[in-house]
N, C-alpha and C. Protein backbone atom coordinates (compact mmCIF):
# COMPACT_ATOMS: atom_id res chain seq x y z
N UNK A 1 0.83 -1.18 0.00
CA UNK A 1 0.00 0.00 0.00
C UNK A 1 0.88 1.24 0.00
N UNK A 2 0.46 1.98 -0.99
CA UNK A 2 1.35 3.88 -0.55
C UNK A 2 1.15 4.33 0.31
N UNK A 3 2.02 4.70 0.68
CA UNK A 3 1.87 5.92 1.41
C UNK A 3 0.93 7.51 0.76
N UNK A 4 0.76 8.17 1.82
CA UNK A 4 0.07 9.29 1.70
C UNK A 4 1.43 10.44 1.08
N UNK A 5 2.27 10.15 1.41
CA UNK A 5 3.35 10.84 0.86
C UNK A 5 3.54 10.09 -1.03
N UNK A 6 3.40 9.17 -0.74
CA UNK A 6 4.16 8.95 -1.74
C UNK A 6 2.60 8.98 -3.33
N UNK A 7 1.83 9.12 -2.75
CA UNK A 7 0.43 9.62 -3.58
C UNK A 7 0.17 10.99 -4.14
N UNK A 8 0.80 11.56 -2.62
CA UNK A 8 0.92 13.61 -3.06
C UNK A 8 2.06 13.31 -4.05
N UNK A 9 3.25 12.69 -3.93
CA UNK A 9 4.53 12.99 -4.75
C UNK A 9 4.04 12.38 -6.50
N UNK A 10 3.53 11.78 -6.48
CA UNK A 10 2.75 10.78 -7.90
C UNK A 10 1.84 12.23 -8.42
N UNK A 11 1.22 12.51 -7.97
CA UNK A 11 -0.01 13.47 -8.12
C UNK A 11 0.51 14.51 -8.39
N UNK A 12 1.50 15.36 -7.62
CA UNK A 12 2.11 16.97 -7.82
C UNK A 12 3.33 16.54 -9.56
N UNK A 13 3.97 15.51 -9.28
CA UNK A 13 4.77 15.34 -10.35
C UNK A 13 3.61 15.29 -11.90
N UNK A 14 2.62 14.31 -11.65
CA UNK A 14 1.95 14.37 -12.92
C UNK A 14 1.52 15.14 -13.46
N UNK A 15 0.90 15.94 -12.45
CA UNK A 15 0.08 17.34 -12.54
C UNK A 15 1.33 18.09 -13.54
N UNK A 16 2.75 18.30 -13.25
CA UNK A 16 3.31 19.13 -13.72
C UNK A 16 3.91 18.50 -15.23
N UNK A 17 3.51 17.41 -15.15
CA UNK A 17 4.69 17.11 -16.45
C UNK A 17 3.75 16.92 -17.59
N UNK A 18 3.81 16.70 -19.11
CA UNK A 18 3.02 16.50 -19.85
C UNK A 18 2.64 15.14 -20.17
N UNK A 19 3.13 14.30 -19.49
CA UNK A 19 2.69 12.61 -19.33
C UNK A 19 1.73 12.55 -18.30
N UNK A 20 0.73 11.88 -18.75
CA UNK A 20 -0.40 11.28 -17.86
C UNK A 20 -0.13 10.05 -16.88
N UNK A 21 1.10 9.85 -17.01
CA UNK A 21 0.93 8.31 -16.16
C UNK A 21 2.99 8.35 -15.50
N UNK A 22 3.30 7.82 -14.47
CA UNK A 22 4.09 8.08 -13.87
C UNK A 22 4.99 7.89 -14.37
N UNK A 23 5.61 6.33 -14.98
CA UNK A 23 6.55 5.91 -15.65
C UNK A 23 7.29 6.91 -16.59
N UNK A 24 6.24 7.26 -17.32
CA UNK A 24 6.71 8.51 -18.59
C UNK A 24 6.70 9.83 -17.53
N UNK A 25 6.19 10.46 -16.33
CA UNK A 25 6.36 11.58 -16.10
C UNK A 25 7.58 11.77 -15.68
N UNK A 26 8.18 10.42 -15.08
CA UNK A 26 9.79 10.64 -14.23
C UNK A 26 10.73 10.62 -15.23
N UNK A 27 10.70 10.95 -16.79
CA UNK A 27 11.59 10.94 -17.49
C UNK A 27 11.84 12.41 -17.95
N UNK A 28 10.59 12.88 -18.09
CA UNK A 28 10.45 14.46 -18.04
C UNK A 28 11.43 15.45 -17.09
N UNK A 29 12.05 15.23 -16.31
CA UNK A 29 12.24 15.69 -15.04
C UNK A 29 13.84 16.15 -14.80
N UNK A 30 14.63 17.25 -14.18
CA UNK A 30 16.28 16.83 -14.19
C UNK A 30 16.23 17.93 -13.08
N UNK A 31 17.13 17.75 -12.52
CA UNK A 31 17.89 18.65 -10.92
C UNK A 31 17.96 19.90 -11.51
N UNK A 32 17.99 21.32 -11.52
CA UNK A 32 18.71 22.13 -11.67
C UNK A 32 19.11 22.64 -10.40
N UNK A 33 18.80 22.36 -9.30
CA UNK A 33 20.32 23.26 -8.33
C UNK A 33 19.57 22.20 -6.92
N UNK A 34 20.29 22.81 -5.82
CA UNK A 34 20.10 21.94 -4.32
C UNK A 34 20.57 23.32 -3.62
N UNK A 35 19.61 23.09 -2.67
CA UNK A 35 20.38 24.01 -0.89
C UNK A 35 20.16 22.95 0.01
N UNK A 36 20.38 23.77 0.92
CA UNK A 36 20.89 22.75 1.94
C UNK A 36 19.97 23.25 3.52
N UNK A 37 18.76 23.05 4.04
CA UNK A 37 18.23 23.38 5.43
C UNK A 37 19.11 23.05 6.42
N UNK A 38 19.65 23.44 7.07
CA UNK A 38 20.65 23.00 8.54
C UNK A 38 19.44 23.02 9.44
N UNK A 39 18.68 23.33 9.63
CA UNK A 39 17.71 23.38 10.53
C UNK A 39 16.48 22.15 10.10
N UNK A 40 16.51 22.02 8.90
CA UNK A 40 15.71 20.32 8.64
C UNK A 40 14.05 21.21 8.48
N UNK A 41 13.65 22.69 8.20
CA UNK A 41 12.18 23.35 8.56
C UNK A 41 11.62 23.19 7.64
N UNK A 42 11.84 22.47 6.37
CA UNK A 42 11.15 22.55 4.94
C UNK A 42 10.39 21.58 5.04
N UNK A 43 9.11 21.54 4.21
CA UNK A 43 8.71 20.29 3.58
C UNK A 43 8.75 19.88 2.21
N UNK A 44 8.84 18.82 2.19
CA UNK A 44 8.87 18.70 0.37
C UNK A 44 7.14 18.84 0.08
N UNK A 45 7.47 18.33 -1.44
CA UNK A 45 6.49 18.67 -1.74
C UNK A 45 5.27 17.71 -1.75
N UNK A 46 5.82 16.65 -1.54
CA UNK A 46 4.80 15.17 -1.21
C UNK A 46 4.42 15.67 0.38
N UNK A 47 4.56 16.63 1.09
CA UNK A 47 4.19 17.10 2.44
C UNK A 47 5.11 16.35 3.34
N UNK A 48 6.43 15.74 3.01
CA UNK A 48 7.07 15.16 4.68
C UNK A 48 7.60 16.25 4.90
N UNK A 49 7.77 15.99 6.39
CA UNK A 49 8.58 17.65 7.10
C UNK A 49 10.24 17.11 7.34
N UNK A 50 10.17 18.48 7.89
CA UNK A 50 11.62 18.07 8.34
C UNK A 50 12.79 17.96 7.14
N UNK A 51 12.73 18.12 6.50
CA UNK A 51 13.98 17.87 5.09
C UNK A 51 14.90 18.67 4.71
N UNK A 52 15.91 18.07 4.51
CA UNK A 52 17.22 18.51 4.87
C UNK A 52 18.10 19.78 3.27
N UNK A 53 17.93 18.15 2.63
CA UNK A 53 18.48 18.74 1.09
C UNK A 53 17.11 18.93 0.43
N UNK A 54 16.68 20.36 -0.01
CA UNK A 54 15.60 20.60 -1.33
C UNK A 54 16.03 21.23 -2.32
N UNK A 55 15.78 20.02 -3.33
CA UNK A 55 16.06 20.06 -4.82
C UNK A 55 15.16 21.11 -5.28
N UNK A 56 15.92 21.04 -6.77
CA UNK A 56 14.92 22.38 -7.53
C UNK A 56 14.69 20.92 -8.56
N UNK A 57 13.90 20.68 -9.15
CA UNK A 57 13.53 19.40 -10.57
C UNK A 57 13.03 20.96 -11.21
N UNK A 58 13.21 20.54 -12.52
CA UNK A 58 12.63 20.98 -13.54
C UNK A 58 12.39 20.29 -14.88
N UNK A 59 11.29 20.63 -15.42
CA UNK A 59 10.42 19.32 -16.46
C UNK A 59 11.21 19.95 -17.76
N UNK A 60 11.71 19.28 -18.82
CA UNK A 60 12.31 19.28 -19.80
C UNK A 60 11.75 19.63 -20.97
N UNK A 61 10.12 19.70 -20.91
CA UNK A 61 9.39 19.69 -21.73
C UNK A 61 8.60 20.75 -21.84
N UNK A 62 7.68 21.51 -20.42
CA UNK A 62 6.74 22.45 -20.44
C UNK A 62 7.67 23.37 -19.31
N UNK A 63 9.14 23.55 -18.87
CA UNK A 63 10.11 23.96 -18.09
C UNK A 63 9.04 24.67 -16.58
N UNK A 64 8.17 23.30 -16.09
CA UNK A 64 7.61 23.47 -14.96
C UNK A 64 8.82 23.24 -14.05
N UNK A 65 8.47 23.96 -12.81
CA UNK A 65 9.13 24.06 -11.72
C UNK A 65 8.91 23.44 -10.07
N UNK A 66 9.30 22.18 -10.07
CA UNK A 66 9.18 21.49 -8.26
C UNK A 66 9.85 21.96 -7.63
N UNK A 67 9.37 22.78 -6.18
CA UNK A 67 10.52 22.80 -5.12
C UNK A 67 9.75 22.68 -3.91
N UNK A 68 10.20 23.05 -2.72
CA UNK A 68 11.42 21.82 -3.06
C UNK A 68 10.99 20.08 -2.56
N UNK A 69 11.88 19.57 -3.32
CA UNK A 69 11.22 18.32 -3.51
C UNK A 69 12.77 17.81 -2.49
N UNK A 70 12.27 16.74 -1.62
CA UNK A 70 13.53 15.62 -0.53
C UNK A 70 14.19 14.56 -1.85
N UNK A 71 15.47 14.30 -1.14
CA UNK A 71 16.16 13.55 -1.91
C UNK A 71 15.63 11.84 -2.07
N UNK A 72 14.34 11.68 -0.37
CA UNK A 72 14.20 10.40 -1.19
C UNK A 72 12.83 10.71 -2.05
N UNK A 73 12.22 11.33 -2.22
CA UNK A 73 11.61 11.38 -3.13
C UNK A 73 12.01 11.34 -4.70
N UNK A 74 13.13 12.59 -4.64
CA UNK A 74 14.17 11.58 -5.97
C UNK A 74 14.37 10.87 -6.26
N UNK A 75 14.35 9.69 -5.37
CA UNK A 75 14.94 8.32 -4.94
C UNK A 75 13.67 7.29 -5.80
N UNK A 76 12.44 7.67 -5.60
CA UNK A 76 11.38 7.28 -6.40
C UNK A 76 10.83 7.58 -7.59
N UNK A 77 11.46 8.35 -8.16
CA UNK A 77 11.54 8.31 -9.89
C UNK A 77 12.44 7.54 -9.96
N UNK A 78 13.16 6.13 -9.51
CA UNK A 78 13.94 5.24 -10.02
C UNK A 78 14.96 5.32 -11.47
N UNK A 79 15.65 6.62 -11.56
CA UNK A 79 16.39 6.69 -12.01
C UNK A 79 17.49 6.48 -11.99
N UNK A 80 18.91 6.36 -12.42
CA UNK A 80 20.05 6.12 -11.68
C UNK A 80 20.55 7.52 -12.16
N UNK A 81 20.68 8.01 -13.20
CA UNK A 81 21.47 9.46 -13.20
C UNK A 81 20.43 10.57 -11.93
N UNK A 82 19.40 10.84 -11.51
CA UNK A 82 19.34 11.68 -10.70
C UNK A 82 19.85 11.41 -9.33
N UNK A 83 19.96 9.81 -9.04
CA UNK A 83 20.25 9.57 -7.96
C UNK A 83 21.77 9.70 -7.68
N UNK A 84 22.27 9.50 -8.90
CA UNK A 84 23.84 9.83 -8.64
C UNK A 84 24.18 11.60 -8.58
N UNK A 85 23.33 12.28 -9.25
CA UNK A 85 23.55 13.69 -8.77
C UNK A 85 23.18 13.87 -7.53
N UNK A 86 22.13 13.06 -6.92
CA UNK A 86 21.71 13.60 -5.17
C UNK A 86 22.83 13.37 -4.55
N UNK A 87 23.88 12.48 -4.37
CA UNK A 87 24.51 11.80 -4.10
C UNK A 87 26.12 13.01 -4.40
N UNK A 88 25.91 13.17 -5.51
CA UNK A 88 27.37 14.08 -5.64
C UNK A 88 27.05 15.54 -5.40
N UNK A 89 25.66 16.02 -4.96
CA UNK A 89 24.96 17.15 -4.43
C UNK A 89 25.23 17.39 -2.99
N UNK A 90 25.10 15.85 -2.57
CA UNK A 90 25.25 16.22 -1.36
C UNK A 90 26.38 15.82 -0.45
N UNK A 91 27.33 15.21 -1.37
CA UNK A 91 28.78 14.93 -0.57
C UNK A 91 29.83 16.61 -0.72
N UNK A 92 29.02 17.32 -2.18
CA UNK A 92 29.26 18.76 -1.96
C UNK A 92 28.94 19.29 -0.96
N UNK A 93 28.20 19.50 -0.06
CA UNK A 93 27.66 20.59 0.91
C UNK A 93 28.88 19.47 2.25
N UNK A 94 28.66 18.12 2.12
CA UNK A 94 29.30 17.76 3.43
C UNK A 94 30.78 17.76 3.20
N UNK A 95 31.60 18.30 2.05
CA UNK A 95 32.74 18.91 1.89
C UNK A 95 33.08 20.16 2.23
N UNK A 96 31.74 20.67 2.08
CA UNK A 96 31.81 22.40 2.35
C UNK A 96 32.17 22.52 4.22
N UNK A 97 31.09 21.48 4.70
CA UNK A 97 30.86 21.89 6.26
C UNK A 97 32.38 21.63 6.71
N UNK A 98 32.80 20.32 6.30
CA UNK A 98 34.20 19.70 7.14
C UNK A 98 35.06 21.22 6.68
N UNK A 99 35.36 21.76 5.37
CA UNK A 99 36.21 22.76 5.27
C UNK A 99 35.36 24.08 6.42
N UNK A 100 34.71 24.47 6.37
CA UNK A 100 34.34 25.18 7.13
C UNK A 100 34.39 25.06 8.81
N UNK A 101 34.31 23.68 8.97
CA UNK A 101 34.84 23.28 10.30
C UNK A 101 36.59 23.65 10.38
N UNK A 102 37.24 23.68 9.92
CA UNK A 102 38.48 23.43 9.85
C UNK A 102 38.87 22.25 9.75
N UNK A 103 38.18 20.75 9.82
CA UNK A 103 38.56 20.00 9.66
C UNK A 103 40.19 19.66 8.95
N UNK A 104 40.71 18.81 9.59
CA UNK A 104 41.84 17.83 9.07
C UNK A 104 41.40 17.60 7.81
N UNK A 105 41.72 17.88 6.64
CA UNK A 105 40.88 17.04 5.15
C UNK A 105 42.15 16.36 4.57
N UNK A 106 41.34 15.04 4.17
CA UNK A 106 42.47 14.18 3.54
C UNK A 106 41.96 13.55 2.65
N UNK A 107 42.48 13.44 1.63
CA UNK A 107 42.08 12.88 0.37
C UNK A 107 41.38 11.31 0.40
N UNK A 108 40.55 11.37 1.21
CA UNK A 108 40.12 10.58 1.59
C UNK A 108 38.65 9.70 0.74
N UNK A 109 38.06 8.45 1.46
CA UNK A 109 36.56 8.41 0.90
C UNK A 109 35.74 8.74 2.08
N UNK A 110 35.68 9.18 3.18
CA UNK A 110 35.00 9.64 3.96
C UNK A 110 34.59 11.05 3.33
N UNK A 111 35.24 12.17 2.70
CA UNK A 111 34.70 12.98 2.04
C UNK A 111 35.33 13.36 0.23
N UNK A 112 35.74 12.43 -0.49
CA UNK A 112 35.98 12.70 -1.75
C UNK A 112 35.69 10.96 -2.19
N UNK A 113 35.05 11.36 -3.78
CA UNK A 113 34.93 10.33 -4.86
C UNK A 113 35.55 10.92 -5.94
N UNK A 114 35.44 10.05 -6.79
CA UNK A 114 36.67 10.01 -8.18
C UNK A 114 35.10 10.89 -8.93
N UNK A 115 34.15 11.10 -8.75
CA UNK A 115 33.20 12.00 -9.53
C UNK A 115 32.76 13.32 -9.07
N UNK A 116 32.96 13.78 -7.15
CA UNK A 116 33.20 14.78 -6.53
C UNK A 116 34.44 14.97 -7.66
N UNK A 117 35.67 14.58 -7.48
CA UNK A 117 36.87 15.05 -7.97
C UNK A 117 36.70 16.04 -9.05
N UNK A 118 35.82 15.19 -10.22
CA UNK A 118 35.78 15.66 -11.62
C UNK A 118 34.72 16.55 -11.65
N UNK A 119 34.10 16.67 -11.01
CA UNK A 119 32.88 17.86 -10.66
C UNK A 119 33.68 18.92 -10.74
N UNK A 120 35.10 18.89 -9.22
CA UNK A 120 35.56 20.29 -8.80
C UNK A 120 36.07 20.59 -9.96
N UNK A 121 37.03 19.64 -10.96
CA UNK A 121 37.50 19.63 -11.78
C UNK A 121 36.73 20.94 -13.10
N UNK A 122 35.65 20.35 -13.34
CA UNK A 122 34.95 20.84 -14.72
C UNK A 122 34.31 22.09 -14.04
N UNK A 123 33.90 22.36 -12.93
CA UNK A 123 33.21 23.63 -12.46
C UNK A 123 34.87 24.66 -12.10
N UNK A 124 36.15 23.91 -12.37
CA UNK A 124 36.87 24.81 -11.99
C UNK A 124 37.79 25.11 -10.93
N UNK A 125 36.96 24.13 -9.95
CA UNK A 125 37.96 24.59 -8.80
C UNK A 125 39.22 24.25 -8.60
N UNK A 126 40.01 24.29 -9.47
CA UNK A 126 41.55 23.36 -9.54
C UNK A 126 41.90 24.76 -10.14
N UNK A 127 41.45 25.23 -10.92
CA UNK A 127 41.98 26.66 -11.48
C UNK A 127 42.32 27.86 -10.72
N UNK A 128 43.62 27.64 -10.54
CA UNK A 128 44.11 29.14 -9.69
C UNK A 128 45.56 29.84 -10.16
N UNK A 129 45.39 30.86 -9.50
CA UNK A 129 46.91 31.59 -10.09
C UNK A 129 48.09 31.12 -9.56
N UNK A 130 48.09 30.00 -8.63
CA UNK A 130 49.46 29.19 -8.82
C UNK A 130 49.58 27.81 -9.97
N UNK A 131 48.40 27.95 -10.43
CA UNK A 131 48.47 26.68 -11.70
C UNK A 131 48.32 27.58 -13.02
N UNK A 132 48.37 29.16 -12.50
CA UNK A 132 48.09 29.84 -14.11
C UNK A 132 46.97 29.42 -14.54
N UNK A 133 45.80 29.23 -13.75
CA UNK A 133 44.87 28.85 -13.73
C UNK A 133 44.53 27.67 -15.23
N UNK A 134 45.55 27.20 -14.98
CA UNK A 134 44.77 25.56 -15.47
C UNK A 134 44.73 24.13 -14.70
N UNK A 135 43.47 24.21 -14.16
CA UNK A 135 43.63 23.00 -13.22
C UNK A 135 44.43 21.32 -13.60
N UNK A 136 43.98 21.56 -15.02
CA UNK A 136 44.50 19.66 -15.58
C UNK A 136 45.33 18.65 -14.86
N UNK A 137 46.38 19.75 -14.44
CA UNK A 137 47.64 19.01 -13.51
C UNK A 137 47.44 18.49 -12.08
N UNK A 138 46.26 19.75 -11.21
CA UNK A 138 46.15 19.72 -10.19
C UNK A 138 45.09 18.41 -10.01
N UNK A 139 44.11 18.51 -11.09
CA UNK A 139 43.29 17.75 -11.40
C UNK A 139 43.39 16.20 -10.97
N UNK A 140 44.38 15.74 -12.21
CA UNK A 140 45.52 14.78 -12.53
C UNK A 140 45.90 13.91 -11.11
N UNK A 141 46.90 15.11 -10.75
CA UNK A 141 47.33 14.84 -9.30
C UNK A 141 46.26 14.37 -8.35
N UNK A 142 45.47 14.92 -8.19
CA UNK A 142 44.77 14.98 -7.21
C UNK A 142 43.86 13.65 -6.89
N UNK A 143 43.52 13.36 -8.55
CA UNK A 143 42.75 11.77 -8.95
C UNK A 143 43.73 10.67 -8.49
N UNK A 144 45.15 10.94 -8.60
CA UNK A 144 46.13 10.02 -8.73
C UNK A 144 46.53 9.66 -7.36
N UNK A 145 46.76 10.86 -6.41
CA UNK A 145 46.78 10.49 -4.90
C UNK A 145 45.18 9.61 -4.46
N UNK A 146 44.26 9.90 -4.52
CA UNK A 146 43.10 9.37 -4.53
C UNK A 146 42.84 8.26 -4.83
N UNK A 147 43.39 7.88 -5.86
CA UNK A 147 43.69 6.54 -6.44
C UNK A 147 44.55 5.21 -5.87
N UNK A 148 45.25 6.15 -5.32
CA UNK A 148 46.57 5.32 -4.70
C UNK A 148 45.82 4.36 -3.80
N UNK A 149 46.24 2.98 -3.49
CA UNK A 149 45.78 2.08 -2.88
C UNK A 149 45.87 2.11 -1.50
N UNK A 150 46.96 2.17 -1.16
CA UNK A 150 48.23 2.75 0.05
C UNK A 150 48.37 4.18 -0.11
N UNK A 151 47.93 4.40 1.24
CA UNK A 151 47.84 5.77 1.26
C UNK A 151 49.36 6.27 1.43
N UNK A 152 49.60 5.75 2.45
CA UNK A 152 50.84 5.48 3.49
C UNK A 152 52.26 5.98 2.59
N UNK A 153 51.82 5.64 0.87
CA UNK A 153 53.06 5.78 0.08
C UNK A 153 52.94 7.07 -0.49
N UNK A 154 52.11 8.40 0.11
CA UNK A 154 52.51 9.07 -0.18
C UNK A 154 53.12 10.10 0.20
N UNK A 155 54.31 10.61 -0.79
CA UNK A 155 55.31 11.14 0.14
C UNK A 155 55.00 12.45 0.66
N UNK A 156 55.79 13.04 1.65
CA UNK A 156 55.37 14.03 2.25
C UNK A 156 55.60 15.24 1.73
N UNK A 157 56.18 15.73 0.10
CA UNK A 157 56.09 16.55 -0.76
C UNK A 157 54.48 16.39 -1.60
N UNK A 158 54.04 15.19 -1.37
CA UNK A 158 52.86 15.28 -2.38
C UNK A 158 51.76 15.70 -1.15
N UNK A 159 51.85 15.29 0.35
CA UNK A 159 50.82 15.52 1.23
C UNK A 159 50.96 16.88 1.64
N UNK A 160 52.26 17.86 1.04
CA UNK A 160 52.33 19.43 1.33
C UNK A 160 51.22 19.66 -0.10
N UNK A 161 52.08 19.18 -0.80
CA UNK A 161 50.90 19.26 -2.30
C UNK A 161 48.84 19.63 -2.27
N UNK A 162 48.81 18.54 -2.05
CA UNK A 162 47.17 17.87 -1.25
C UNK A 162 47.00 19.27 -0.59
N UNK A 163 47.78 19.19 0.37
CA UNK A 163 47.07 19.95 1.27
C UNK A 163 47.24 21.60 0.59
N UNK A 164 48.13 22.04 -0.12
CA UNK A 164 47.85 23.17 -0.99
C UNK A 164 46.96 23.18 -1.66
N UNK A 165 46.79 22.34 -2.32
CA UNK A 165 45.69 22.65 -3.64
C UNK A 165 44.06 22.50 -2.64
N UNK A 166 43.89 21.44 -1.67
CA UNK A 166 42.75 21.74 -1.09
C UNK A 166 42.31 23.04 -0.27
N UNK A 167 43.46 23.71 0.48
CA UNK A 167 43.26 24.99 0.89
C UNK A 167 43.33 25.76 0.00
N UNK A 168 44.28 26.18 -0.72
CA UNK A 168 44.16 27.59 -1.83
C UNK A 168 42.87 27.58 -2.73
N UNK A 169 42.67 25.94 -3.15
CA UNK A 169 41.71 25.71 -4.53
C UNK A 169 40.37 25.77 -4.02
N UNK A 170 40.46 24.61 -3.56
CA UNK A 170 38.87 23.77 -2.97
C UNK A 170 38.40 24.71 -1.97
N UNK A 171 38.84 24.70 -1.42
CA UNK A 171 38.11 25.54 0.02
C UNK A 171 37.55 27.07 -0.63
N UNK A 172 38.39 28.09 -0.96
CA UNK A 172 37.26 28.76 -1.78
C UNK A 172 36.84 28.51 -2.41
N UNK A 173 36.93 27.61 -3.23
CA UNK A 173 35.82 27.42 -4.14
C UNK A 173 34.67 27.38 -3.77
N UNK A 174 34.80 26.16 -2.85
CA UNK A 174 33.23 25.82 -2.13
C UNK A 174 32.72 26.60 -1.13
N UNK A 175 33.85 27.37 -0.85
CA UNK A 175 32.69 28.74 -0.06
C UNK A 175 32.11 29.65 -0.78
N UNK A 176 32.66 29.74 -1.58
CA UNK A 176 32.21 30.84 -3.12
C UNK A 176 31.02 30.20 -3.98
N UNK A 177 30.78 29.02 -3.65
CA UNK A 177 29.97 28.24 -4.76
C UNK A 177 28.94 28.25 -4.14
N UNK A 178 28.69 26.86 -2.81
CA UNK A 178 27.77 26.49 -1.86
C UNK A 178 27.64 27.44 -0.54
N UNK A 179 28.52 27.90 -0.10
CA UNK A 179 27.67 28.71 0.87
C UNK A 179 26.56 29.76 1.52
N UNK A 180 26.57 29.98 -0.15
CA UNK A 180 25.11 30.87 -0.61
C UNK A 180 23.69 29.40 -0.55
N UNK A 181 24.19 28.48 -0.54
CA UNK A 181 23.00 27.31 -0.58
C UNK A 181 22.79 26.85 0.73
N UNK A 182 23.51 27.22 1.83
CA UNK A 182 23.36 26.91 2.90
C UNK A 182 22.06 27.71 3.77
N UNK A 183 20.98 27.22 4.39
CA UNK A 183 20.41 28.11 5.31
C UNK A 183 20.32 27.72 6.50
């Protein structure tokens, strides 16, 4: 049996898209941006409270507008590309907080993937005036420490490295990018 949530979310999506029936309406559909509630006060739009990350969806077809809609509700248009953007949406904002904490950051999988990477990559954030702003190298590097199996082998010219390019690069970046998405 559905839920009462998950009947409003069927119903508000159809209503907006130009498909009559669900299967075809969740194809209509793509992310254009995310913030972030720290306080959890939103509801989506299927009515649960409390929600953390609200998406913006927008329909591809009649450029209707959902907001904000919860990530598991994303989760139920059974797609795999939106779910992998919720996913690299929101390991962005929990990169932002640890830099904003001051956190220790280490090229780690507790807060970086090889598709976070290429995100910072293509939006830029590797580009600065100690690379003459072309990230490729920093890029490169950065995938390649990441990569490494053994962490342990890397040397302590490449972990001065790391830790340059994540403070000079990354860290503004993502305060310059996401911290306007934060409320």
């Amino acid at each position: 049996m559905e839920s009462t949530y998950v009947k409003n979310l069927i119903c508000k999506v159809i209503n907006k898209s130009e498909s009559d029936n669900w299967d075809d309406a969740v194809m209509e559909w793509e992310i254009i941006d995310c913030e972030e509630d720290e306080s959890c006060s939103e509801m989506c739009i299927c009515g649960k409270e409390n929600i953390k990350y609200l998406y913006t969806i927008k329909n591809i077809y009649n450029a209707n507008i959902l907001f904000p809609i919860g990530s598991s509700c994303i989760k139920k248009f059974d797609r795999k590309d939106l779910r992998e953007k919720t996913t690299l949406m929101e390991a962005q904002f929990k990169l932002l907080h640890a830099v904003e904490k001051n956190q220790f950051l280490m090229l780690s999988t507790d807060l970086f993937t090889r598709r976070l990477l290429l995100w910072l990559y293509e939006e830029g954030a590797f580009n600065s005036k100690y690379n003459n702003f072309n990230g490729e190298v920093d890029y490169n590097f950065m995938l390649k420490m990441f990569n490494k199996r053994n962490k342990d082998d890397i040397t302590v010219a490449q972990r001065k490295k790391i830790a340059a390019i994540l403070l000079n690069s990354i860290k503004p970046f993502l305060q310059d990018v996401l911290a306007c998405k934060v409320r």
